[in-house]
Protein backbone atom coordinates (compact mmCIF):
# COMPACT_ATOMS: atom_id res chain seq x y z
CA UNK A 1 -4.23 50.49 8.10
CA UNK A 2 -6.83 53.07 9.59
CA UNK A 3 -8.72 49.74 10.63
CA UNK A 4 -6.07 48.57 12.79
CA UNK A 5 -5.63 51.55 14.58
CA UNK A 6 -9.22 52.32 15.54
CA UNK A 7 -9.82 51.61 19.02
CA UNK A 8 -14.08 51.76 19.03
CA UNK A 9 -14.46 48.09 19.48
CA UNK A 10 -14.73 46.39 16.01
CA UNK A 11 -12.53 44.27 16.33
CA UNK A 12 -14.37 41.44 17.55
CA UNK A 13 -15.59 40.32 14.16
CA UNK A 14 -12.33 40.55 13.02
CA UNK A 15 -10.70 38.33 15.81
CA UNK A 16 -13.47 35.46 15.22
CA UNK A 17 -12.27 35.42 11.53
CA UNK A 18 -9.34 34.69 12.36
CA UNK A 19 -9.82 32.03 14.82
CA UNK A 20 -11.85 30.34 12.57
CA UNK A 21 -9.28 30.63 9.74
CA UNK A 22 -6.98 29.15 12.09
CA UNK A 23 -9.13 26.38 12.81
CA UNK A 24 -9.83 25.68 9.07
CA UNK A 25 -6.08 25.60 8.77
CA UNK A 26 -5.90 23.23 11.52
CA UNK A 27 -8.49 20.52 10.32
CA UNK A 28 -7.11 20.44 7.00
CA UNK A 29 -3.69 19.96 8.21
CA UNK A 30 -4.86 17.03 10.69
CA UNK A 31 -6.91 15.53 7.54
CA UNK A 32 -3.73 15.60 5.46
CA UNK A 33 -1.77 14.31 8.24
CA UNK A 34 -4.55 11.40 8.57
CA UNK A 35 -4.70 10.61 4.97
CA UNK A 36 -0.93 10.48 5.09
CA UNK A 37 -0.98 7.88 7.89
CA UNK A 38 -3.83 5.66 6.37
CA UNK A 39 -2.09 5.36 3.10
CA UNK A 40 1.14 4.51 4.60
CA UNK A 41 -0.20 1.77 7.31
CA UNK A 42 -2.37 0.11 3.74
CA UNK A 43 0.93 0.55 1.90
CA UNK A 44 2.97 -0.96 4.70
CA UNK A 45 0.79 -4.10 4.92
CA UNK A 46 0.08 -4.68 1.61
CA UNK A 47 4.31 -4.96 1.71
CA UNK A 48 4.15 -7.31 4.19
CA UNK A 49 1.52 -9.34 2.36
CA UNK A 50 4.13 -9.14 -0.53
CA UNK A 51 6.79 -10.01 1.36
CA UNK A 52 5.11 -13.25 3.01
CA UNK A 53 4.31 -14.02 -0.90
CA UNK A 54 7.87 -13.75 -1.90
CA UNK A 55 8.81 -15.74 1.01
CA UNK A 56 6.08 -18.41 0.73
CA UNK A 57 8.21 -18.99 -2.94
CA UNK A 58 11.32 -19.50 -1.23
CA UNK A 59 11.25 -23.28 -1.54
CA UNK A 60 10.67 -22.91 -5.56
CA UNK A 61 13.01 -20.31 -6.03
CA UNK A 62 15.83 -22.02 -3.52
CA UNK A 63 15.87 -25.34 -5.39
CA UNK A 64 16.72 -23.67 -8.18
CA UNK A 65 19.38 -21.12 -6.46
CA UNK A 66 21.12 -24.24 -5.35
CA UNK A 67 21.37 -25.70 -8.53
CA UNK A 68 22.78 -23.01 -9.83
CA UNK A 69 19.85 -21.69 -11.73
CA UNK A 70 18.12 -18.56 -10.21
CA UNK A 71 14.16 -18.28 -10.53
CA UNK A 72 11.04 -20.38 -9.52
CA UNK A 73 11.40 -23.43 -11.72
CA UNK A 74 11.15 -27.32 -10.87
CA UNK A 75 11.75 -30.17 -13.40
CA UNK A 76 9.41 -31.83 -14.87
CA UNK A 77 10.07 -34.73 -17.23
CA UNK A 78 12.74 -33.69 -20.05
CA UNK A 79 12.09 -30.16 -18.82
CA UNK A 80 11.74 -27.30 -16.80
CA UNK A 81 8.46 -25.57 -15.90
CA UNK A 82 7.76 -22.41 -14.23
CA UNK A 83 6.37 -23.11 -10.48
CA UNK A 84 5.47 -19.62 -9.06
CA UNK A 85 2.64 -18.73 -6.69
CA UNK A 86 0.36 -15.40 -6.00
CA UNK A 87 -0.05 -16.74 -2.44
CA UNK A 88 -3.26 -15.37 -0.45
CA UNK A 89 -2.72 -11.22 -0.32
CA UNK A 90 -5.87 -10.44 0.50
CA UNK A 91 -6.90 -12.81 3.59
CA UNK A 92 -3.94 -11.74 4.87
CA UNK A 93 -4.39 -7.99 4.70
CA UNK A 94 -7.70 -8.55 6.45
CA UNK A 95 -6.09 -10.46 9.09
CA UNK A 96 -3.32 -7.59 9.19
CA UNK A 97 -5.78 -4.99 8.76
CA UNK A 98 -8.64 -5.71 10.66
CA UNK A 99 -10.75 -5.62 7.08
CA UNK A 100 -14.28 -6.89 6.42
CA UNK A 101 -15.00 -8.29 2.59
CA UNK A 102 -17.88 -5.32 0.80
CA UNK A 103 -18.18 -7.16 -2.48
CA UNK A 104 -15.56 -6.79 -4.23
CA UNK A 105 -13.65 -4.46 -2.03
CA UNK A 106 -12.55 -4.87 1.67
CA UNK A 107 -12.74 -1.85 4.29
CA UNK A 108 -11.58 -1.17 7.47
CA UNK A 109 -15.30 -0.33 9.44
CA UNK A 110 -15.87 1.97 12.52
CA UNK A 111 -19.08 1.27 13.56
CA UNK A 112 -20.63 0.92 10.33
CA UNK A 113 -18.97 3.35 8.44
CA UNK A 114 -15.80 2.75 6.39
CA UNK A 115 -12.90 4.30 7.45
CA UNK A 116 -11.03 2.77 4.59
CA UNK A 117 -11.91 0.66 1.71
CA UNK A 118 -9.05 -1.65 -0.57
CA UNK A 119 -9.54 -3.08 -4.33
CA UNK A 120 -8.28 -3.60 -7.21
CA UNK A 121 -5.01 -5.62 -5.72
CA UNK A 122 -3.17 -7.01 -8.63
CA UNK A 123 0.06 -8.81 -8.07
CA UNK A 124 2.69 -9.38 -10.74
CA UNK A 125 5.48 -11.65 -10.56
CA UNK A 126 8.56 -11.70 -12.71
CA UNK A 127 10.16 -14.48 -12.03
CA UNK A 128 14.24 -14.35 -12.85
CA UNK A 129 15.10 -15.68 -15.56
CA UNK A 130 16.27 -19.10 -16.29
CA UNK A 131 19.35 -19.90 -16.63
CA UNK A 132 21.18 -16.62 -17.17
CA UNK A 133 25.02 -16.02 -18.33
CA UNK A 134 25.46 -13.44 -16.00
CA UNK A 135 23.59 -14.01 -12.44
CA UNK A 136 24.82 -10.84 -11.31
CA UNK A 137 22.76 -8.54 -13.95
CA UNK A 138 19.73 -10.31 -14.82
CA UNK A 139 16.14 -9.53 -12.51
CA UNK A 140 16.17 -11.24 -9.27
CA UNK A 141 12.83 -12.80 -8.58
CA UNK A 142 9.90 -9.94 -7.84
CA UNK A 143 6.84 -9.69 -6.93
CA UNK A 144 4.75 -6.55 -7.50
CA UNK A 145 1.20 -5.10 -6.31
CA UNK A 146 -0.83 -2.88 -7.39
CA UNK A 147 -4.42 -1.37 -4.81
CA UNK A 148 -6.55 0.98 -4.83
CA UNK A 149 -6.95 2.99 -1.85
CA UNK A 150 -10.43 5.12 -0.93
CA UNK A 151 -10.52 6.86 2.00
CA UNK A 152 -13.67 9.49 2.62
CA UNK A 153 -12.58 12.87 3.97
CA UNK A 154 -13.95 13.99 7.65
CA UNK A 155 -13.65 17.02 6.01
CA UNK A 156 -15.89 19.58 4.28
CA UNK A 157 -19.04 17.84 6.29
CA UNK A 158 -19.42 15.08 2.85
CA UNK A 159 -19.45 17.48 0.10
CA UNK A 160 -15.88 16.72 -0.93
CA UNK A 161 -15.00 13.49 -2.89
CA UNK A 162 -13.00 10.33 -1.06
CA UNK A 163 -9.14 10.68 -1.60
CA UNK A 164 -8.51 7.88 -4.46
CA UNK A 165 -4.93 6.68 -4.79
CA UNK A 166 -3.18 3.34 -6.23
CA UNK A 167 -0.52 2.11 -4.08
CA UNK A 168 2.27 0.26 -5.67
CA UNK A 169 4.36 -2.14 -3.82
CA UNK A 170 7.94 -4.25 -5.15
CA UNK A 171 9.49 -6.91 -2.71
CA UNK A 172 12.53 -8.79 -4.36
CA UNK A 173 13.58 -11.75 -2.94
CA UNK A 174 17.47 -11.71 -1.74
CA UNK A 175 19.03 -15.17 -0.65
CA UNK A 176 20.76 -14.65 2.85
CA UNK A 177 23.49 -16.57 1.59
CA UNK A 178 24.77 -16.56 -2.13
CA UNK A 179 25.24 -19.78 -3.67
């Protein structure tokens, strides 16, 4: 405590080390908050990608809802068939994202570094089943996504590693109006 009292002057040193510490607080708080807001715009488009998949299955998935069946099927012959489709996730997160194609992975570019970069997207989807006993307790019809997500820190001047992180995303499709 002598070191706070003394009143020679040496406390200059001491008052830079803490603005600085302050600082270094600072950025990494502003990274985090960054990181935060990157992952949750990717994860909020690749939703909406989802979303415009699950939707773009309405018509198979309908038919079927309105004869009384619940999933993505169609008739075919003596039987039915499963009639489900991915859709296009990826030109569409490009178009929602402003991404340009690397490869095999898409990033979001600043001049010509990546701010961003996307891979990895794998979509599932679980289509309800057919004919159930119970419509109210069986799976409704769901797709799922799973992407990768690399962004490179601004912080530590390079010598840290990129934040890695898999996003996953669920839309279910809900009829507006039960049959």
């Amino acid at each position: 405590m002598k070191w706070l009292t003394n009143k020679s002057g040496n406390g200059f040193p001491l008052v830079v080390a803490i603005v600085l510490a302050i600082l270094m607080f600072s950025c990494a708080i502003f990274e985090y908050m960054r990181l935060t807001i990157i992952a949750s715009g990717v994860r909020d488009a690749v939703q909406s990608s989802i979303i415009a998949v699950v939707a773009e299955n309405y018509s198979n998935v309908y038919s079927s809802l309105r004869q009384s069946y619940s999933g993505g099927y169609l008739r075919s012959g003596n039987e039915w068939q499963e009639q489900v489709s991915i859709g296009h996730i990826y030109p569409q997160l490009q178009e929602n994202l402003g991404l340009t194609q690397q490869g095999t992975r898409y990033a979001k570019l600043i001049g010509d570094q990546a701010e961003y970069s996307v891979s990895g997207l794998n979509v599932t989807l679980i289509n309800a089943p057919f004919a159930p006993l119970s419509p109210s307790t069986t799976e409704q019809f769901t797709a799922e996504a799973l992407i990768q997500l690399e962004v490179p820190l601004s912080f530590g001047w390079g010598h840290l590693p990129p934040m890695k992180a898999e996003l996953h995303v669920k839309a279910i499709y809900m009829p507006r109006f039960n049959p």
